[in-house]
C-alpha atoms as a PDB file:
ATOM      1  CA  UNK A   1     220.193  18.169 -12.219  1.00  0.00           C
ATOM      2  CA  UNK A   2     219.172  15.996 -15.311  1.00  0.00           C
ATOM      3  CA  UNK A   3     216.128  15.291 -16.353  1.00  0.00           C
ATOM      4  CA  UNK A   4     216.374  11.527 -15.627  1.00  0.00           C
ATOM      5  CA  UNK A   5     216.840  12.693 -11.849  1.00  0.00           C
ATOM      6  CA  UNK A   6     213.067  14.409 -11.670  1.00  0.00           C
ATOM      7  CA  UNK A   7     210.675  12.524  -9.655  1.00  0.00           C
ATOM      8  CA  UNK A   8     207.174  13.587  -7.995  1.00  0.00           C
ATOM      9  CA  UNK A   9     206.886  14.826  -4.905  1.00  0.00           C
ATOM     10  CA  UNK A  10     206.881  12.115  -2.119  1.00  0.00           C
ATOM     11  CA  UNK A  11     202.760  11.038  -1.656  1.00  0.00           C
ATOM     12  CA  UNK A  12     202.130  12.598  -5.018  1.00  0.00           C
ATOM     13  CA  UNK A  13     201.862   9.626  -7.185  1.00  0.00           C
ATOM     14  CA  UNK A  14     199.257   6.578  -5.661  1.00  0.00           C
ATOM     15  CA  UNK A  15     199.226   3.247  -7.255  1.00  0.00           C
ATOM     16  CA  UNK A  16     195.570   2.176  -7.581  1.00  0.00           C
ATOM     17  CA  UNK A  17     193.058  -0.426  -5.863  1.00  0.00           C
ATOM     18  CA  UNK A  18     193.730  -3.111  -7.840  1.00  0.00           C
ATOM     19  CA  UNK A  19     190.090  -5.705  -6.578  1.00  0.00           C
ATOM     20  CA  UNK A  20     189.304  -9.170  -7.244  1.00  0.00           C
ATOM     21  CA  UNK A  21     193.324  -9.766  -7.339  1.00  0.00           C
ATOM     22  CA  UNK A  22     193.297 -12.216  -4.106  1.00  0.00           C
ATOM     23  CA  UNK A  23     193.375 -12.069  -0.863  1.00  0.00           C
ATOM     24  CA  UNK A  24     196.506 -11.092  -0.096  1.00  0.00           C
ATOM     25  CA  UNK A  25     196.161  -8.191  -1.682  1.00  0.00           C
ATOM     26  CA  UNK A  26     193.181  -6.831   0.950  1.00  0.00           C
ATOM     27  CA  UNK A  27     190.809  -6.871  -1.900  1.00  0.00           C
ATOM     28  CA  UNK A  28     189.549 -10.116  -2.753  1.00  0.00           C
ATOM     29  CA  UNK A  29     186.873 -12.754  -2.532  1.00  0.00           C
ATOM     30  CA  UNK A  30     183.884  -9.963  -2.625  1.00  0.00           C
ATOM     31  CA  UNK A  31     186.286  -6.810  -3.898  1.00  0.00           C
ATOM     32  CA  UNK A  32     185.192  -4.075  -1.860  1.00  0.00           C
ATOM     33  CA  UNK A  33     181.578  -4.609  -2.581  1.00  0.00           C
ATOM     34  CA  UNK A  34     180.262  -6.868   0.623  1.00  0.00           C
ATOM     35  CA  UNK A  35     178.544  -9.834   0.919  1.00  0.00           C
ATOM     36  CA  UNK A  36     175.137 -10.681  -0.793  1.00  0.00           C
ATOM     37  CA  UNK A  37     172.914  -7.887  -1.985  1.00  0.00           C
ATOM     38  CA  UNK A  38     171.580  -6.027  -5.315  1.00  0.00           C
ATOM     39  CA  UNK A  39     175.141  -3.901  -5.220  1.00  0.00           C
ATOM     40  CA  UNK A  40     177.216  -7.024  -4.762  1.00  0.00           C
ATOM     41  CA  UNK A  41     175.967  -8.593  -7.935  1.00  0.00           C
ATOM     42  CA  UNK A  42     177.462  -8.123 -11.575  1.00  0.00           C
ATOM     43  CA  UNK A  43     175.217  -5.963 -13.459  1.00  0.00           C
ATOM     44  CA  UNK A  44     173.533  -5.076 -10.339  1.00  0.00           C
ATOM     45  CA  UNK A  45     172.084  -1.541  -8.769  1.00  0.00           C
ATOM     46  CA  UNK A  46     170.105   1.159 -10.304  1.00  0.00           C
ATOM     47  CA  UNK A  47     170.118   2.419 -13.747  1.00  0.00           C
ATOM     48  CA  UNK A  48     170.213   5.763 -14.877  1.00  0.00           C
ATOM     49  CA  UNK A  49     166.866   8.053 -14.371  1.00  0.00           C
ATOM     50  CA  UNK A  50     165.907   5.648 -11.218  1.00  0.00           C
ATOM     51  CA  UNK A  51     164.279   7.654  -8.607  1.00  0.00           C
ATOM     52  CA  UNK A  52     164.080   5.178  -5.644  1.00  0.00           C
ATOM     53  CA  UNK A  53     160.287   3.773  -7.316  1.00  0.00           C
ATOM     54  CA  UNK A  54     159.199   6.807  -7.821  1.00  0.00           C
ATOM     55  CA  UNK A  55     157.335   7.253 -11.428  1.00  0.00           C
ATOM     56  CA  UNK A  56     160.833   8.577 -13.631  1.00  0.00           C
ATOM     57  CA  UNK A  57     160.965  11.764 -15.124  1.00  0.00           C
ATOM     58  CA  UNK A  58     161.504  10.348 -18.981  1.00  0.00           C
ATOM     59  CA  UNK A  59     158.297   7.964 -17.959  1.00  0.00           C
ATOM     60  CA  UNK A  60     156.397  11.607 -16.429  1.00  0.00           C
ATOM     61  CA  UNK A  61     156.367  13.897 -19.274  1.00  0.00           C
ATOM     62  CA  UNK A  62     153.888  13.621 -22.402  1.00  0.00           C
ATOM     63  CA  UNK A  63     155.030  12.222 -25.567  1.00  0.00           C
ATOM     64  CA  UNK A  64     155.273  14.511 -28.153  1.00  0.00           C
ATOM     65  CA  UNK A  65     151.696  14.415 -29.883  1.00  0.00           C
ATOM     66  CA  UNK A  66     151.420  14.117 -33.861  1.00  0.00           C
ATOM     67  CA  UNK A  67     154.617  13.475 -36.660  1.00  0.00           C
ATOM     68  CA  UNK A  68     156.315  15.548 -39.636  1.00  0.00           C
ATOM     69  CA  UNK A  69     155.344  15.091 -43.059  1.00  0.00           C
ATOM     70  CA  UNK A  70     158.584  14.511 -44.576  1.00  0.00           C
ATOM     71  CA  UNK A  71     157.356  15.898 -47.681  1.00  0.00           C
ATOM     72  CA  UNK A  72     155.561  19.200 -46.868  1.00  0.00           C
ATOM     73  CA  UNK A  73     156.194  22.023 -48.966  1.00  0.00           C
ATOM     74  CA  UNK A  74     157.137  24.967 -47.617  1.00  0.00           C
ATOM     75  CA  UNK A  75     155.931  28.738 -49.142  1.00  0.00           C
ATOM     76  CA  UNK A  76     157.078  31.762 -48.084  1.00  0.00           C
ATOM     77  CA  UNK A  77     153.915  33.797 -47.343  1.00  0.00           C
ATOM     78  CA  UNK A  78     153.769  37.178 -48.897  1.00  0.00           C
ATOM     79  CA  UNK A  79     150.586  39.613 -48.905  1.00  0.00           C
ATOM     80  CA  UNK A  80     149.041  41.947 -51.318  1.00  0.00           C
ATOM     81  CA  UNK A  81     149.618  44.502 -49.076  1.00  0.00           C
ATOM     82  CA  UNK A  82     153.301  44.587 -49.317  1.00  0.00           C
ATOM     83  CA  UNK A  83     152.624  44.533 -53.431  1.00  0.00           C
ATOM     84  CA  UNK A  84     151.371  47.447 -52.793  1.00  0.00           C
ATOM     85  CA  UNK A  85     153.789  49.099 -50.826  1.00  0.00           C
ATOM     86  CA  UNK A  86     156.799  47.964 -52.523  1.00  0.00           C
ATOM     87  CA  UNK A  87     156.103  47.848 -56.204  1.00  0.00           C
ATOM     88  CA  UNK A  88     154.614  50.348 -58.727  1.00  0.00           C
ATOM     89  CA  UNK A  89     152.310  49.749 -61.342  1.00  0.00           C
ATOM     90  CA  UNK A  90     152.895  47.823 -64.542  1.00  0.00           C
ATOM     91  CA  UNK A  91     155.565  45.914 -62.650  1.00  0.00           C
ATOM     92  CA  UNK A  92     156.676  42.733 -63.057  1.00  0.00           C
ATOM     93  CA  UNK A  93     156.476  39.905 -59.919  1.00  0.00           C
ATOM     94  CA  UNK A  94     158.865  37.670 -59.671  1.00  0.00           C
ATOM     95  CA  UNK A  95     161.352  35.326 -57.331  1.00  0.00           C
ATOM     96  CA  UNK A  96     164.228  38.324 -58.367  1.00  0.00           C
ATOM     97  CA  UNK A  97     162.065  40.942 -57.856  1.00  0.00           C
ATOM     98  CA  UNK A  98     160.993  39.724 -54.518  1.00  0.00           C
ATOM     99  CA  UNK A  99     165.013  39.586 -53.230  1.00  0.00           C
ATOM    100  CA  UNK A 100     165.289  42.827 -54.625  1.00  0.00           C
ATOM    101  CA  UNK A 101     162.471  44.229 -52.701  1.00  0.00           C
ATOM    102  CA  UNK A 102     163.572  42.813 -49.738  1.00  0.00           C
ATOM    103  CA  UNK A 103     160.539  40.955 -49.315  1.00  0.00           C
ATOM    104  CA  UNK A 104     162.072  37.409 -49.257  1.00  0.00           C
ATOM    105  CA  UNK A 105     165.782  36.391 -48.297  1.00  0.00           C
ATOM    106  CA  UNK A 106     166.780  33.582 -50.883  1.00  0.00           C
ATOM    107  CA  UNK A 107     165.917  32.908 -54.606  1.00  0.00           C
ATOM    108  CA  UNK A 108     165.621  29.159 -54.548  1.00  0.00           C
ATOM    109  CA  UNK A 109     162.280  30.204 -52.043  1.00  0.00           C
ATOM    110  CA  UNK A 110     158.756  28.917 -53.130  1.00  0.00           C
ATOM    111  CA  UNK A 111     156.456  31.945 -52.860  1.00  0.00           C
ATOM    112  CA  UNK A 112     152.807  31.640 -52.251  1.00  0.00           C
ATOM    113  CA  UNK A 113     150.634  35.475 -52.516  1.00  0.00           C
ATOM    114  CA  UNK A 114     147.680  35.737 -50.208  1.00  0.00           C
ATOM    115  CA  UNK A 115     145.225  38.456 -50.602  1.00  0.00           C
ATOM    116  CA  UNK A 116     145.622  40.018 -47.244  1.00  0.00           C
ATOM    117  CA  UNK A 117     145.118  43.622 -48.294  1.00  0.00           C
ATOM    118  CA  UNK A 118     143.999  45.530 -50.838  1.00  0.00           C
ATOM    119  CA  UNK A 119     145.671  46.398 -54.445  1.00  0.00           C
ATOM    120  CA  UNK A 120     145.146  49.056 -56.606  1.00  0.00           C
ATOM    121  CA  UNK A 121     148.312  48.728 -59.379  1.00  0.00           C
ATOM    122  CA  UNK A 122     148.138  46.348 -62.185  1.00  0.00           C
ATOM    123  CA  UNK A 123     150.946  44.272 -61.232  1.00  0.00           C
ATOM    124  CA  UNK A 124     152.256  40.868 -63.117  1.00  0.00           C
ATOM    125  CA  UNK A 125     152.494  37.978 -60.660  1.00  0.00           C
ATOM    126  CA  UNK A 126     154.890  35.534 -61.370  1.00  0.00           C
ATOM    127  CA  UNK A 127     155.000  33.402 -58.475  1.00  0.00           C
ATOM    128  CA  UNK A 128     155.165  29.753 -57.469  1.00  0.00           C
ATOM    129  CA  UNK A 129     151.292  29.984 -55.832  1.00  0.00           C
ATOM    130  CA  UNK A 130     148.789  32.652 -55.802  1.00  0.00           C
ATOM    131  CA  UNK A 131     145.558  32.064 -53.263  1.00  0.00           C
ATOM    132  CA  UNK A 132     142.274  32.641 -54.807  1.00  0.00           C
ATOM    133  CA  UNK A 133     141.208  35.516 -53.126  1.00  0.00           C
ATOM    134  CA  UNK A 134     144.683  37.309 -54.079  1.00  0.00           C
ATOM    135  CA  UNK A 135     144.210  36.229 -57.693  1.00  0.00           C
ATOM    136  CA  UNK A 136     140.678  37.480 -57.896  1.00  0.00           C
ATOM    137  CA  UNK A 137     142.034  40.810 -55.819  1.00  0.00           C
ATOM    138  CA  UNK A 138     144.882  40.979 -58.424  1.00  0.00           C
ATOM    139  CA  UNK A 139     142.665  40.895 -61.948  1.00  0.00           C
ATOM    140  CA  UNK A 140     139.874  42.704 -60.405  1.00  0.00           C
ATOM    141  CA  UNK A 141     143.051  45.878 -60.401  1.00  0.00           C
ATOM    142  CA  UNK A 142     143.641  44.980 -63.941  1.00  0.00           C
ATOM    143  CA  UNK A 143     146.809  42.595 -63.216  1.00  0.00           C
ATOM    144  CA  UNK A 144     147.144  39.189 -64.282  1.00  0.00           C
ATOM    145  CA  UNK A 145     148.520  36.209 -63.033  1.00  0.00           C
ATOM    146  CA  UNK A 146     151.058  33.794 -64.624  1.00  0.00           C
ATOM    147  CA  UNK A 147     150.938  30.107 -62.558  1.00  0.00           C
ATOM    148  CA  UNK A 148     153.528  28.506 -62.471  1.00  0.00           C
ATOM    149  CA  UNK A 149     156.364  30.729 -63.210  1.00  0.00           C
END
């Protein structure tokens, strides 16, 4: 046996409907899709998402409410408390200090201190924002704040 000499499998292989080829060929004039109607037209039928007049589901659900400022600015939030957990006095507050603490994940982060918490080391903050009631909480331990770093 050669492979020139395989074939399928009697009945394996059908040739397909080939419509609107005449009417000799069993499928012409209307091709398969009967006389007059919505179906029998070109371009005809339901589209997508109909459900039979019923109020469609895309058409039922509420539009999402508000938009995105494209050019919000973004702070990672960090507290006094964890200031005071994580750094001793007469440190220094930084973006690289922050990593190191494990406080925030990447350097190229904007940082913005809030003054949830209380302080009690003088600490240097060298950050990108500082909220007023951190800043007051900050020099009111004897630390001092350096804006913008």
């Amino acid at each position: 046996m050669q492979l020139n000499d395989l074939r399928p499998a009697e009945g394996a292989k059908k040739a397909r409907k080939r419509i609107g080829r005449g009417n000799a060929s069993g499928h012409g004039t209307t091709a398969g899709r009967g006389t007059k109607g919505q179906l029998s037209r070109s371009g005809g039928g339901k589209g997508a998402g109909f459900e039979g007049g019923q109020q469609p589901l895309a058409m039922r659900l509420p539009k999402l409410p508000g938009f995105t400022n494209r050019n919000r600015v973004e702070y990672a939030p960090v507290n006094l408390s964890r200031l005071e957990e994580k750094f001793a006095d007469g440190d220094i507050v930084d973006t690289a200090s922050l990593i190191a603490a494990g406080i925030i994940k990447r350097e190229y982060e904007l940082v913005k201190v809030l003054g949830n918490g209380e302080i009690t080391k003088k600490l240097t903050v060298k950050v990108d924002k500082v909220s007023a009631s951190a800043k007051a909480k900050i020099e009111a331990a004897g630390g001092k704040v350096e804006l913008p770093c």
